[in-house]
N, C-alpha and C. Protein backbone atom coordinates (compact mmCIF):
# COMPACT_ATOMS: atom_id res chain seq x y z
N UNK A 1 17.57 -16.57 0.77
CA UNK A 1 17.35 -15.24 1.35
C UNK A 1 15.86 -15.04 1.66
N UNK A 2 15.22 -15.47 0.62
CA UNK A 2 13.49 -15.16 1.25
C UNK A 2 13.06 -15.91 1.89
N UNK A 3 13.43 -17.19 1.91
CA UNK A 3 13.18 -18.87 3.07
C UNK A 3 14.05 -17.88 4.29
N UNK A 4 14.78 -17.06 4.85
CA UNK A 4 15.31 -17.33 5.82
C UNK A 4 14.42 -15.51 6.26
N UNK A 5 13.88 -14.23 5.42
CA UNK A 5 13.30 -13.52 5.60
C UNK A 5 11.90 -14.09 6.09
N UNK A 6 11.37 -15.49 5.43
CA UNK A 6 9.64 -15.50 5.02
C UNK A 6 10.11 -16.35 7.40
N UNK A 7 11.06 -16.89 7.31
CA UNK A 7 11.44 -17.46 8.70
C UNK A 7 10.87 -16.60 9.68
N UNK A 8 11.70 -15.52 9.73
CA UNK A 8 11.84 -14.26 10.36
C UNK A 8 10.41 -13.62 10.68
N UNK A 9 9.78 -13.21 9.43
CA UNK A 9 8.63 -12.88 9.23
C UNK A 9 7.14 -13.39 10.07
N UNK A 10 7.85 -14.80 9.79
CA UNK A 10 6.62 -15.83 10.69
C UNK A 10 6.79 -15.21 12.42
N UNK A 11 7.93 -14.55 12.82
CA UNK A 11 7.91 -14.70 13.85
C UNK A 11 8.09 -12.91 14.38
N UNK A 12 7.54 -12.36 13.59
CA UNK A 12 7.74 -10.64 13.88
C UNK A 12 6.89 -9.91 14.86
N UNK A 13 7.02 -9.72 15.60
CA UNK A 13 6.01 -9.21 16.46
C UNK A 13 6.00 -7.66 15.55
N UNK A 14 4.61 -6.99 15.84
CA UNK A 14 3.73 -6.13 15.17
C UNK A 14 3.12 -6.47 13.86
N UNK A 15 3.32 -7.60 13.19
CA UNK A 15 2.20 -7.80 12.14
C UNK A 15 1.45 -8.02 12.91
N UNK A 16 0.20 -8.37 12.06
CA UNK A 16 -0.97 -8.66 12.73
C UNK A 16 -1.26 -10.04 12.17
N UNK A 17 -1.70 -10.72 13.38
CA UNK A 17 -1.53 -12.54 12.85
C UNK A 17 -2.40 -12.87 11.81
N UNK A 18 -3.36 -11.82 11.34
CA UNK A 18 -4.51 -12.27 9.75
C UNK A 18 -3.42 -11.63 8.92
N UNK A 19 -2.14 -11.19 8.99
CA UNK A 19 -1.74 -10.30 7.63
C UNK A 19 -0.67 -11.23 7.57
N UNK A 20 0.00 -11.87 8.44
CA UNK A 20 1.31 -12.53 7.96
C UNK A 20 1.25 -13.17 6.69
N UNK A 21 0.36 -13.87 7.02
CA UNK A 21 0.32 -14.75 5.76
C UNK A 21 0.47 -14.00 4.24
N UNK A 22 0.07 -12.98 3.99
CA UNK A 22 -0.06 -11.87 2.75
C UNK A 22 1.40 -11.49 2.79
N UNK A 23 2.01 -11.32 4.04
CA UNK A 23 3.02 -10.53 3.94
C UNK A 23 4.29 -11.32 3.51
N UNK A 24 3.91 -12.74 3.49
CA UNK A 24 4.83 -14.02 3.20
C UNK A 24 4.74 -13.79 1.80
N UNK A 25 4.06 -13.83 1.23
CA UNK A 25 3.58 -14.17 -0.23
C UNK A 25 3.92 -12.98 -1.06
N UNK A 26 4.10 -11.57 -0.54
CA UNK A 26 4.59 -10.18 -0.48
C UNK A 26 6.61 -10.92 -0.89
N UNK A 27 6.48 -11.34 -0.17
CA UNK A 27 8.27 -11.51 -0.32
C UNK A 27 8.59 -12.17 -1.36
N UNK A 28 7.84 -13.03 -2.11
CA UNK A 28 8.25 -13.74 -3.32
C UNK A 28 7.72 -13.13 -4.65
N UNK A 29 6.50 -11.88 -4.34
CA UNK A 29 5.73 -11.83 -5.30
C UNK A 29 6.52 -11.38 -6.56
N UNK A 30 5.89 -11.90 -7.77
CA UNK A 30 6.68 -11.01 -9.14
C UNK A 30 5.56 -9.39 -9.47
N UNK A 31 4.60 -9.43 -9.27
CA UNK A 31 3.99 -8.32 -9.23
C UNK A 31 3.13 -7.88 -7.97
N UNK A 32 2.85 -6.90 -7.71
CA UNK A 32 1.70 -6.58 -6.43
C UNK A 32 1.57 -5.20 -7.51
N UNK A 33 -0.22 -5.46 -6.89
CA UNK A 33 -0.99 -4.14 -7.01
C UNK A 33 -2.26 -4.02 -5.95
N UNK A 34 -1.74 -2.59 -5.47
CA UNK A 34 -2.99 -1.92 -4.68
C UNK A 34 -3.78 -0.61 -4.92
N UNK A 35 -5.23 -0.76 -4.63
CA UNK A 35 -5.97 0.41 -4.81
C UNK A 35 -6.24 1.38 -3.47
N UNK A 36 -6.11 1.89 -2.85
CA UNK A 36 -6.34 2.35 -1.78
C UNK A 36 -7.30 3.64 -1.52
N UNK A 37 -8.41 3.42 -0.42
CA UNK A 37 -8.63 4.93 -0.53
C UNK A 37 -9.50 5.20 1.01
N UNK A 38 -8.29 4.42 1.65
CA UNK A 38 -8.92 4.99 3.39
C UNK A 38 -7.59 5.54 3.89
N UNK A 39 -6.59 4.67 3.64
CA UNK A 39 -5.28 5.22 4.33
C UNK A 39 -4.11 5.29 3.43
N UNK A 40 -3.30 5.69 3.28
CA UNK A 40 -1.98 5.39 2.97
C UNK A 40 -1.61 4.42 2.93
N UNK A 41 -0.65 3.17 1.91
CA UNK A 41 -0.78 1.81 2.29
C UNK A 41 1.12 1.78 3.01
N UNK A 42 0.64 0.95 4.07
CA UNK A 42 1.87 0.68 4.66
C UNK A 42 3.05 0.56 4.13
N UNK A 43 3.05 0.01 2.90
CA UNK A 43 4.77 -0.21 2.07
C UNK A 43 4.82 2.09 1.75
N UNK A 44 4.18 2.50 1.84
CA UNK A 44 4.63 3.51 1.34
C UNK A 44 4.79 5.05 2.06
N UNK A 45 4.27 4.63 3.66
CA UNK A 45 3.96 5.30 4.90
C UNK A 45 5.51 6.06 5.45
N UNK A 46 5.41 7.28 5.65
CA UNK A 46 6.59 7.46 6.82
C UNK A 46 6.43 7.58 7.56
N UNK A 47 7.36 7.20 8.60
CA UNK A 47 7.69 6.66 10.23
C UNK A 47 6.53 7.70 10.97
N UNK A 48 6.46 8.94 10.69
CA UNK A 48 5.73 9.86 11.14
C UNK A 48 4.21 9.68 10.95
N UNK A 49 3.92 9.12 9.37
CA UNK A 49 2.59 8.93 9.21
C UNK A 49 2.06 7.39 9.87
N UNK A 50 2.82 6.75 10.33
CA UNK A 50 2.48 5.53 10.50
C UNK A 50 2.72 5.59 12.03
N UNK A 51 3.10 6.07 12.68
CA UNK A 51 3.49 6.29 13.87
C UNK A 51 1.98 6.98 14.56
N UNK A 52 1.37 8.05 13.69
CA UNK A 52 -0.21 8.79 13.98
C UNK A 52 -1.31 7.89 14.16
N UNK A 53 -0.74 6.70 12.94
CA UNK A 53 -2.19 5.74 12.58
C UNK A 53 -1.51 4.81 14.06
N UNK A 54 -0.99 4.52 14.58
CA UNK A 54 -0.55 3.46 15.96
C UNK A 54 -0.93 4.69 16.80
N UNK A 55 -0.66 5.83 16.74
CA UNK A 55 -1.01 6.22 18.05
C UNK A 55 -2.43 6.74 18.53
N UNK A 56 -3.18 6.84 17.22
CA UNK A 56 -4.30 6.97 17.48
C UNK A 56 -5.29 5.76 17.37
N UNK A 57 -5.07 4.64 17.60
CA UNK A 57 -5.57 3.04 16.85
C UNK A 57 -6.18 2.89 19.07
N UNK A 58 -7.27 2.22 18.00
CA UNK A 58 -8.33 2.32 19.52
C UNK A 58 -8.69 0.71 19.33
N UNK A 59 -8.37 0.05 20.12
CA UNK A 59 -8.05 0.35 21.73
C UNK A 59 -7.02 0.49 21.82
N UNK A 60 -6.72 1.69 22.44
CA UNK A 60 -5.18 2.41 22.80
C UNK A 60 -3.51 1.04 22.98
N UNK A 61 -2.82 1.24 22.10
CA UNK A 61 -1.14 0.73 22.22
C UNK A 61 -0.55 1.10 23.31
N UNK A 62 -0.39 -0.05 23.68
CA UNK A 62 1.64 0.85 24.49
C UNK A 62 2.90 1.14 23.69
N UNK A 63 3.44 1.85 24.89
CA UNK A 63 4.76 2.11 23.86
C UNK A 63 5.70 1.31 23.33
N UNK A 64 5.62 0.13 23.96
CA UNK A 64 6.27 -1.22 23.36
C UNK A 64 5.73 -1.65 22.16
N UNK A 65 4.34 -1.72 22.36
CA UNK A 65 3.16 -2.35 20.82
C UNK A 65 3.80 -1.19 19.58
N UNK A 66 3.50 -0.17 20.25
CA UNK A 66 3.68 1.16 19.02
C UNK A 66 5.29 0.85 18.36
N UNK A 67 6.07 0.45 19.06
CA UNK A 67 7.49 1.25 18.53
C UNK A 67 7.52 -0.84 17.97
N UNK A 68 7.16 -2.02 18.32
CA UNK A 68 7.05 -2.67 17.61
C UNK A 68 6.44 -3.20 16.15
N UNK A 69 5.02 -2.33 16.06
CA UNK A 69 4.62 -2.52 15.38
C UNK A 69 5.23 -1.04 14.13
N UNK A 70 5.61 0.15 14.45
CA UNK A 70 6.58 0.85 13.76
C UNK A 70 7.59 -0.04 12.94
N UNK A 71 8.64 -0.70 13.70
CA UNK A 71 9.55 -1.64 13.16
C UNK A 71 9.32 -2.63 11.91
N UNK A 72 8.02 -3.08 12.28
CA UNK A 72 7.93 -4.42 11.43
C UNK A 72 7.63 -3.46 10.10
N UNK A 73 6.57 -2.31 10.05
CA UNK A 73 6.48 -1.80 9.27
C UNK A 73 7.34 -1.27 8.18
N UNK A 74 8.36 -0.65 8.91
CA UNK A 74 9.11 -0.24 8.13
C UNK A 74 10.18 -0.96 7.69
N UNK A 75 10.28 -1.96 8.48
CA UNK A 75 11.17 -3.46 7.96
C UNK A 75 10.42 -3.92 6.59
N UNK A 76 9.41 -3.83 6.54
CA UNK A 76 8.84 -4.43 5.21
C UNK A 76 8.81 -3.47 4.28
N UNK A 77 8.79 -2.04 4.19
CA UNK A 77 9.14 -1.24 3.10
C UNK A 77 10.45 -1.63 2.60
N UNK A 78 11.00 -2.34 3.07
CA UNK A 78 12.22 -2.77 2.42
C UNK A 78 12.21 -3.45 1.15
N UNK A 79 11.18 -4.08 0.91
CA UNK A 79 10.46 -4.76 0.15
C UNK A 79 10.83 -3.67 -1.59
N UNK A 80 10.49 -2.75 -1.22
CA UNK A 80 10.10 -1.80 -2.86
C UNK A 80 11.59 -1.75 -3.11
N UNK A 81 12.90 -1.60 -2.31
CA UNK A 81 14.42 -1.72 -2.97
C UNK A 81 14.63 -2.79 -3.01
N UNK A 82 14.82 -3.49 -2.10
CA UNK A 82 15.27 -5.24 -2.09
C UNK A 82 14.45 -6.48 -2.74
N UNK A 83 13.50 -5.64 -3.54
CA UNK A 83 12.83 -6.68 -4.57
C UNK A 83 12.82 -5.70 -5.82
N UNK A 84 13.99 -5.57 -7.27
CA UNK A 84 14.00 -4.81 -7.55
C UNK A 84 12.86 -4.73 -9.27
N UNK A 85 13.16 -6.64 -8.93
CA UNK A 85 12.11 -7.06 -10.04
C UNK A 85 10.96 -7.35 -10.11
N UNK A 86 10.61 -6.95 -8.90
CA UNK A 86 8.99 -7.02 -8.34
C UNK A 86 8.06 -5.84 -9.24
N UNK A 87 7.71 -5.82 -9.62
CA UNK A 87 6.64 -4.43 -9.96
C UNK A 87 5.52 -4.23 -8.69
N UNK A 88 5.94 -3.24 -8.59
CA UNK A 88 4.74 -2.78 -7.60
C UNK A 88 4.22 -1.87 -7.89
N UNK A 89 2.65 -1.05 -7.94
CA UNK A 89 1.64 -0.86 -8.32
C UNK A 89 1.11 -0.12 -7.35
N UNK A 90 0.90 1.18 -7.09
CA UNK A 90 -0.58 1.75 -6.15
C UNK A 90 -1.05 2.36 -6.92
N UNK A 91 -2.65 2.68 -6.32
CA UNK A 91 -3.21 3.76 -6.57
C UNK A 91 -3.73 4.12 -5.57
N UNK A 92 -3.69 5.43 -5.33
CA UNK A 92 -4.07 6.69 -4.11
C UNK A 92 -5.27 7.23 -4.49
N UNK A 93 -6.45 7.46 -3.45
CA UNK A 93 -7.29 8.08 -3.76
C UNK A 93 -6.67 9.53 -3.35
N UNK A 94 -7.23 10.65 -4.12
CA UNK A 94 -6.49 12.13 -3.92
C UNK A 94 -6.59 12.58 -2.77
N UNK A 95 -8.14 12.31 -2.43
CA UNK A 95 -8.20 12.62 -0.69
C UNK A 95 -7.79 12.26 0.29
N UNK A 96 -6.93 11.49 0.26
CA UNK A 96 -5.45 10.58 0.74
C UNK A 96 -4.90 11.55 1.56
N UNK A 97 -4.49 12.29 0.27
CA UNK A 97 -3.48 13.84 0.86
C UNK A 97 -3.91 14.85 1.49
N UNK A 98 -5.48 14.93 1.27
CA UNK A 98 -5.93 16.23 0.95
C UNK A 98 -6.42 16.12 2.88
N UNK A 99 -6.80 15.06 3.51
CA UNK A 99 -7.00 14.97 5.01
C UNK A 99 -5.91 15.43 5.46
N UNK A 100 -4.35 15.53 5.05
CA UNK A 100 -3.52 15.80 6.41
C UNK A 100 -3.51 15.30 7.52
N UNK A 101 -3.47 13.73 7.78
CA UNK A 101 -2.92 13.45 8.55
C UNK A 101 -2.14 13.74 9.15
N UNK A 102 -1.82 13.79 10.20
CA UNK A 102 -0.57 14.25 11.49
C UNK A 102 -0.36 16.01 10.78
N UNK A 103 -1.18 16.56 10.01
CA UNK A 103 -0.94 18.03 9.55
C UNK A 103 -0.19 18.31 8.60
N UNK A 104 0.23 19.68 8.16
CA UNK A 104 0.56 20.12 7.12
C UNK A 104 2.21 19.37 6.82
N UNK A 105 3.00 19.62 7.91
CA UNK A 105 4.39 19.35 7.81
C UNK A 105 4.52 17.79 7.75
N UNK A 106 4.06 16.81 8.10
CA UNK A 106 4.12 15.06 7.80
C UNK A 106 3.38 15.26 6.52
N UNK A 107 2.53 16.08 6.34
CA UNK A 107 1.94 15.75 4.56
C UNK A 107 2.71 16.34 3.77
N UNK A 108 3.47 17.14 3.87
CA UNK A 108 4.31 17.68 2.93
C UNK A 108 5.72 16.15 3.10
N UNK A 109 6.02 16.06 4.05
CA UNK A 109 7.21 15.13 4.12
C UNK A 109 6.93 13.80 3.72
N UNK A 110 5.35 13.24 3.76
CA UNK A 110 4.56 12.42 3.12
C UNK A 110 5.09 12.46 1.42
N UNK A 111 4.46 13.36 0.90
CA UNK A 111 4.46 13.78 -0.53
C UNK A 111 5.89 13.64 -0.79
N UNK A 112 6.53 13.95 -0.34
CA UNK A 112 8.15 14.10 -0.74
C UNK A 112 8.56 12.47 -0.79
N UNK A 113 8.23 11.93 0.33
CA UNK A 113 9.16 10.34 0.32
C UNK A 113 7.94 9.90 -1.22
N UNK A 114 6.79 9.66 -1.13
CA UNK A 114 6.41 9.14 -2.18
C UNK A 114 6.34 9.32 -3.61
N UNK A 115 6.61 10.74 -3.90
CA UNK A 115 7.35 11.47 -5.03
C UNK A 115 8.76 10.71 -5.09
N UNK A 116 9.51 10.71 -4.21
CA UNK A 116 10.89 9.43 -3.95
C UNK A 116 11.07 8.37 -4.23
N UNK A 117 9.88 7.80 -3.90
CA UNK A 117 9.57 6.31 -3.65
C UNK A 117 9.05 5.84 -5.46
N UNK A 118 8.42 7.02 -6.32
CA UNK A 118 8.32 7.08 -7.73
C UNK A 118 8.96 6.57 -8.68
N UNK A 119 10.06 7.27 -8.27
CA UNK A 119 11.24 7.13 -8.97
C UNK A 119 12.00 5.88 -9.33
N UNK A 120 11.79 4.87 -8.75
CA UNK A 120 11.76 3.78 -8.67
C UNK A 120 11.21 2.73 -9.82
N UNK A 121 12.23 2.29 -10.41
CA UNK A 121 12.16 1.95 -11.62
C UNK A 121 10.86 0.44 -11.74
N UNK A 122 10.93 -0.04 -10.35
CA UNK A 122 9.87 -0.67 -10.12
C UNK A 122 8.96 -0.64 -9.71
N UNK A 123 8.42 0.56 -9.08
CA UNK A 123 7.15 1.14 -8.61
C UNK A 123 6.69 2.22 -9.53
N UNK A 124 5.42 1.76 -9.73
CA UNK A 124 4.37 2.65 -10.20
C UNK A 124 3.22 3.60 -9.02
N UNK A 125 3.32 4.43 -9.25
CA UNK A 125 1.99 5.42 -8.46
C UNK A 125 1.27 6.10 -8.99
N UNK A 126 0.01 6.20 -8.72
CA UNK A 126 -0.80 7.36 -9.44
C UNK A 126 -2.22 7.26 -8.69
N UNK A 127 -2.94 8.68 -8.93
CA UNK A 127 -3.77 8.93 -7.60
C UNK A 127 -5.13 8.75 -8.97
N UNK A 128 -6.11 8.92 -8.02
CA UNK A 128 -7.27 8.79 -8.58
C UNK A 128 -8.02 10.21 -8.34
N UNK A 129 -8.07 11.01 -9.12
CA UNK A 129 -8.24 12.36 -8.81
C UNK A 129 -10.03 12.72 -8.08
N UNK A 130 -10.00 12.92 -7.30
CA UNK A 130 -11.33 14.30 -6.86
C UNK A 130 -12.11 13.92 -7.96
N UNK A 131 -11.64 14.89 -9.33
CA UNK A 131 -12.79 14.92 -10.05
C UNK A 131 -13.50 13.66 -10.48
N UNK A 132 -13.03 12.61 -10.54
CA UNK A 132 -13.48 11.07 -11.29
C UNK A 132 -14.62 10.62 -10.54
N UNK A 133 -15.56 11.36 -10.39
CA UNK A 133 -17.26 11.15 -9.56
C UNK A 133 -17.35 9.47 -9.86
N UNK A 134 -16.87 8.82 -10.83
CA UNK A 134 -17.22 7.02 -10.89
C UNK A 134 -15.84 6.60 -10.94
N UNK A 135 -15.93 5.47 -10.56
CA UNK A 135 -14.89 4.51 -11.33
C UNK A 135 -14.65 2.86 -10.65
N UNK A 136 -13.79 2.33 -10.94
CA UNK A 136 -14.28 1.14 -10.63
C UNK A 136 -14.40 0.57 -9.68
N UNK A 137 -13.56 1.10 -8.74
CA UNK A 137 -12.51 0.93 -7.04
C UNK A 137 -13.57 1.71 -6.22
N UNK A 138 -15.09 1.25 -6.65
CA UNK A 138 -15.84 2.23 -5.13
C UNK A 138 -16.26 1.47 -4.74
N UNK A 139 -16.21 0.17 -4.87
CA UNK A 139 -16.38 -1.08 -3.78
C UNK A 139 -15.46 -1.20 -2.42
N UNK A 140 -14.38 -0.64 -2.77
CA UNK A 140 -13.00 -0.40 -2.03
C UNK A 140 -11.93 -1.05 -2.19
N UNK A 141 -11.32 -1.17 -0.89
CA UNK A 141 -9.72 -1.58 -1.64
C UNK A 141 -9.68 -2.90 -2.09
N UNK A 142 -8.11 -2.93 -2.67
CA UNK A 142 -8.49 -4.02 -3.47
C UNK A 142 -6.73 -4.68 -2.89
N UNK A 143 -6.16 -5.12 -3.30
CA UNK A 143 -5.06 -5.91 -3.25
C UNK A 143 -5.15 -7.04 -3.81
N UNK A 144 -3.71 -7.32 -4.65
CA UNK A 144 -3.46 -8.71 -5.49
C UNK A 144 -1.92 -8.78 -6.04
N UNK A 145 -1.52 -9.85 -5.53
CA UNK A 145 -0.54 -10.18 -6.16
C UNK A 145 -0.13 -11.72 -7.19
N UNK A 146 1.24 -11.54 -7.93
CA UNK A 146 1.51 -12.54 -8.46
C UNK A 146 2.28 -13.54 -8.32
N UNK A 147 2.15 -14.83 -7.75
CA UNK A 147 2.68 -15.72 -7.52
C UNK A 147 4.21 -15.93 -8.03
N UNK A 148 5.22 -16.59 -8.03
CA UNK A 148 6.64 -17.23 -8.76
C UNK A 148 5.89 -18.00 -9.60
N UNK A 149 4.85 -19.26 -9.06
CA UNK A 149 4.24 -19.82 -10.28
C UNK A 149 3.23 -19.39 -11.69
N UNK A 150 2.81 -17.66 -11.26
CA UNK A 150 2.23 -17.11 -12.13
C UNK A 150 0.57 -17.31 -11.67
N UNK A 151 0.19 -17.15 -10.37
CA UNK A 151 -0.83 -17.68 -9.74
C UNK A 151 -1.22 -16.19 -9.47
N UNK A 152 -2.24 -15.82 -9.68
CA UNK A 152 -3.18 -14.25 -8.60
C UNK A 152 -3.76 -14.56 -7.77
N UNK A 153 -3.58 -14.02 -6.74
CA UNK A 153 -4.38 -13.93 -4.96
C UNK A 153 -4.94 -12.73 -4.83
N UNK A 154 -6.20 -12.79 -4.42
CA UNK A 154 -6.39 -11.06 -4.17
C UNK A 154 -6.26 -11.06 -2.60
N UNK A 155 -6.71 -10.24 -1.94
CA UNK A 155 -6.69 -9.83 -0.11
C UNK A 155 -7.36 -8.38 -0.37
N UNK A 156 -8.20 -8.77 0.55
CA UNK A 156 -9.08 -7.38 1.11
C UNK A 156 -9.22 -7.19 2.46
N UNK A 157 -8.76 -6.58 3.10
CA UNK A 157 -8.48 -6.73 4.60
C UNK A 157 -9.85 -5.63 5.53
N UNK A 158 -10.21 -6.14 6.34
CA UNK A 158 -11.17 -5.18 7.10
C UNK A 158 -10.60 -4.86 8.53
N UNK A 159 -11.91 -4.63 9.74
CA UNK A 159 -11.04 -4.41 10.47
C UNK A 159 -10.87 -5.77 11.27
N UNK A 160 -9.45 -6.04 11.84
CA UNK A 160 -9.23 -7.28 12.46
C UNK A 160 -9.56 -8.18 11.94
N UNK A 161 -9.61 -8.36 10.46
CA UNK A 161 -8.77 -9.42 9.92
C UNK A 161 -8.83 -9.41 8.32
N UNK A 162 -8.51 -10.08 7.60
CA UNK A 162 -8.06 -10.14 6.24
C UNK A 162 -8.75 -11.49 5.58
N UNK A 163 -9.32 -11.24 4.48
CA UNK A 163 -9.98 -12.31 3.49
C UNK A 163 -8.68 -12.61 2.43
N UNK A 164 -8.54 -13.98 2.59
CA UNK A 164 -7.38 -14.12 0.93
C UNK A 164 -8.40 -14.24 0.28
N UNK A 165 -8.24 -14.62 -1.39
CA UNK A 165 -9.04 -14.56 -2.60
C UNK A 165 -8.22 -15.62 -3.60
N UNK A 166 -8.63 -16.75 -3.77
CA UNK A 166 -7.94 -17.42 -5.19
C UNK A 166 -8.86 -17.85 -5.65
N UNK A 167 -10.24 -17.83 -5.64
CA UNK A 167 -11.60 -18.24 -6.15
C UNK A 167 -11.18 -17.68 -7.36
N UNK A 168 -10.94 -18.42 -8.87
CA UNK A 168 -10.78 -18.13 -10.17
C UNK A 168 -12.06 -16.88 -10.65
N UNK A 169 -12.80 -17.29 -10.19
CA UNK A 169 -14.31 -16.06 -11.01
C UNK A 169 -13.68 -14.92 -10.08
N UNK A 170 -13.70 -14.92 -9.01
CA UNK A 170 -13.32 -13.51 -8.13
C UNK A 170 -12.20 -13.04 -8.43
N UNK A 171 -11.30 -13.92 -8.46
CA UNK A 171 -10.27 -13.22 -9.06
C UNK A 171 -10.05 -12.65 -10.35
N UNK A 172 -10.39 -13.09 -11.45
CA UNK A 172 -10.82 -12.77 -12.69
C UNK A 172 -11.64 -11.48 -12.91
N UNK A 173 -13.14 -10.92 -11.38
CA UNK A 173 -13.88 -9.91 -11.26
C UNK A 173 -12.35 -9.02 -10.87
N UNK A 174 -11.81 -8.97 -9.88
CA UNK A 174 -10.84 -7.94 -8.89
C UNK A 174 -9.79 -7.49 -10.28
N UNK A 175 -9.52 -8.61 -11.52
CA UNK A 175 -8.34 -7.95 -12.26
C UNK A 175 -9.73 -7.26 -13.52
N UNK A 176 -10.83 -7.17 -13.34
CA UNK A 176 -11.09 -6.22 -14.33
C UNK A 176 -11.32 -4.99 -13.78
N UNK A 177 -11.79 -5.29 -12.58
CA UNK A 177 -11.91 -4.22 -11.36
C UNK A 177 -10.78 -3.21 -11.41
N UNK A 178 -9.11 -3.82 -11.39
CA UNK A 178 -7.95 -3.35 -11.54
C UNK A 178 -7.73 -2.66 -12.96
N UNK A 179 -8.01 -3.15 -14.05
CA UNK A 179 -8.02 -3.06 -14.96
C UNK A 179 -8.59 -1.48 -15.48
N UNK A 180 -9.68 -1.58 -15.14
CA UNK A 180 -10.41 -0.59 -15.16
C UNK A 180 -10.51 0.93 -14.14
N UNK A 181 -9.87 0.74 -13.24
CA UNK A 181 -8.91 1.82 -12.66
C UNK A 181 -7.53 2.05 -12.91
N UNK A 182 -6.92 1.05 -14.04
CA UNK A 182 -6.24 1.87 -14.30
C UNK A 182 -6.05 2.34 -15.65
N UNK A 183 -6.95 2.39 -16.47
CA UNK A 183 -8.10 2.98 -17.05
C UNK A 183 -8.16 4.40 -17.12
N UNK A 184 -8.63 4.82 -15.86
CA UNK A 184 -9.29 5.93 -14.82
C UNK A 184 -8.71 7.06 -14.53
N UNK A 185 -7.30 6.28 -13.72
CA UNK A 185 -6.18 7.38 -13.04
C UNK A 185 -5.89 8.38 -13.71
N UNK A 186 -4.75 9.03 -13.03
CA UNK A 186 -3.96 9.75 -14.09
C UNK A 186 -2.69 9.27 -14.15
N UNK A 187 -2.13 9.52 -14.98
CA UNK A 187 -0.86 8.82 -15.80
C UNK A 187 0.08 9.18 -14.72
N UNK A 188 1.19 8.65 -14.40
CA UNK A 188 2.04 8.76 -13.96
C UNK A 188 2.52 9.64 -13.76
N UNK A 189 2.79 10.35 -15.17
CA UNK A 189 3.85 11.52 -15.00
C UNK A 189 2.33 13.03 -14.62
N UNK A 190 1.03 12.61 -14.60
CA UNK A 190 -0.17 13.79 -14.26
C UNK A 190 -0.37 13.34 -12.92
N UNK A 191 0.24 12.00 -12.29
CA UNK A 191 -0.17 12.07 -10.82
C UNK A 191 1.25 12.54 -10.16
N UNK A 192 2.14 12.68 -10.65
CA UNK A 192 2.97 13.37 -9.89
C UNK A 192 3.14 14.38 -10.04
N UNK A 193 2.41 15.65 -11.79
CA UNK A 193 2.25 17.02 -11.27
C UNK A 193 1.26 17.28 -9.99
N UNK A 194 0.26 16.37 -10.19
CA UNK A 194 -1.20 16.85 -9.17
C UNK A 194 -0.54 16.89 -7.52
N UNK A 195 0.55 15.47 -7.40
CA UNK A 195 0.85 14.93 -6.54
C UNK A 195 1.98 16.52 -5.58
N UNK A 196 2.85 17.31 -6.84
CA UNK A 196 3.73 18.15 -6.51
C UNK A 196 2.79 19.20 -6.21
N UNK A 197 1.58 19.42 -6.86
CA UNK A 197 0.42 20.66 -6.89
C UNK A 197 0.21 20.68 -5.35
N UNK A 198 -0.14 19.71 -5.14
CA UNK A 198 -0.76 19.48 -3.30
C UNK A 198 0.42 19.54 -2.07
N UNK A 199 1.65 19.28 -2.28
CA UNK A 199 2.18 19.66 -1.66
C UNK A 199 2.72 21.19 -1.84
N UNK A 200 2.65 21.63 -2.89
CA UNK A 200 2.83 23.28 -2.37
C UNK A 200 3.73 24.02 -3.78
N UNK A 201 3.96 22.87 -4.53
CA UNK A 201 5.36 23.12 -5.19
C UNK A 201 5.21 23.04 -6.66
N UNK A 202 5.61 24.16 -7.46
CA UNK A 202 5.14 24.45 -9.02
C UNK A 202 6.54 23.80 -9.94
C-alpha cells in the first residue's frame, strides 16, 4: 500500500519537486514533528485556507496549478487517518490564528477542523502562546521525522526549495531544539482552551 502510494506520489502534480522527497518519507514515517510559525502547516490546512495561500502565491497560478496543487494537498492530509500509528506532532505559533487569514469566517472554520483534527488519538497539537517572549523555535521552523528503521531526518524548507538534515550533530541540535519547545508550549488540553478562546467560544 505505501510502495504503490510512495508510486503515485513520485508522480503528483502540485508537490513541489524539492518536497517530494519529504513527502515519500512522510508515508512510512513512525513519528513526525513540526514547529511552525509562518503558516499553517499543510497536513492541517482547510481547502479554504490553503486555497488563499495558492491564490495569493506570487508569481501568480492558474486555475489548473491552483486546483492541482489544492488536490495533492489535501490528498496528503490523508496521512493523519490512514496512518493511525504514526504520531504526529505540531506546534502553532499563536499568531498563526491571530492574522486571519482569508478573515474571520475561514479562521473560525480553521479552528474548528483543527480542534477536530485533535482529537485524534494520534495527533498531538499545541500552540506556543504570545506571551512566551523566548523559547527555543526562534531560529524557525523545524521539521523531523522517524524512519521504519528508527533513523531522524530533519527538513527545513525555504522559499523554493527544501534542505534534508541527517548530519548526526544537527540532528541531535534540532531534537533538543524540539525538546525544548516542548518544554515551552502549553499542554494540550491549555492549547485547546486558548485554541477555543480565539475562536470565539467559552
Amino acid at each position: 500500500m505505501i510502495l504503490a502510494a510512495a508510486k503515485h506520489l513520485t508522480r503528483r502534480k502540485g508537490l513541489a519537486s524539492w518536497f517530494r522527497q519529504w513527502a515519500l518519507l512522510e508515508l512510512g514515517a513512525l513519528s513526525l514533528y513540526r514547529y511552525e510559525c509562518r503558516l499553517i502547516p499543510g497536513l492541517l490546512q482547510t481547502p479554504a485556507y490553503a486555497r488563499r495561500l495558492f491564490t495569493d502565491q506570487l508569481p501568480p497560478l492558474g486555475d489548473e496549478q491552483i486546483k492541482a496543487q489544492l488536490a495533492a494537498r489535501l490528498e496528503r492530509q490523508e496521512l493523519l487517518r490512514n496512518r493511525p500509528n504514526t504520531a504526529f506532532t505540531f506546534i502553532l505559533e499563536e499568531h498563526l490564528f491571530l492574522r486571519q487569514l482569508g478573515g474571520e469566517e475561514d479562521t473560525r472554520e480553521l479552528i474548528d477542523h483543527i480542534l477536530k483534527l485533535s482529537e485524534l488519538r494520534n495527533v498531538d497539537i499545541q500552540i506556543m502562546p504570545l506571551v512566551r517572549h523566548h523559547h527555543a523555535g526562534l531560529d524557525g521552523p523545524v521539521q523531523m521525522l522517524e524512519t521504519p528503521d528508527h533513523q531522524w531526518l530533519g527538513y527545513l524548507e525555504g522559499q523554493e526549495h527544501g534542505q534534508f538534515i541527517s548530519d548526526p550533530k544537527v540532528i541531535s541540535a534540532l531534537q533538543m531544539w524540539c525538546a525544548g519547545m516542548r518544554s515551552q508550549d502549553l499542554s494540550l488540553d491549555d492549547s485547546k482552551s486558548l485554541t477555543r478562546r480565539m475562536r470565539g467560544a467559552r
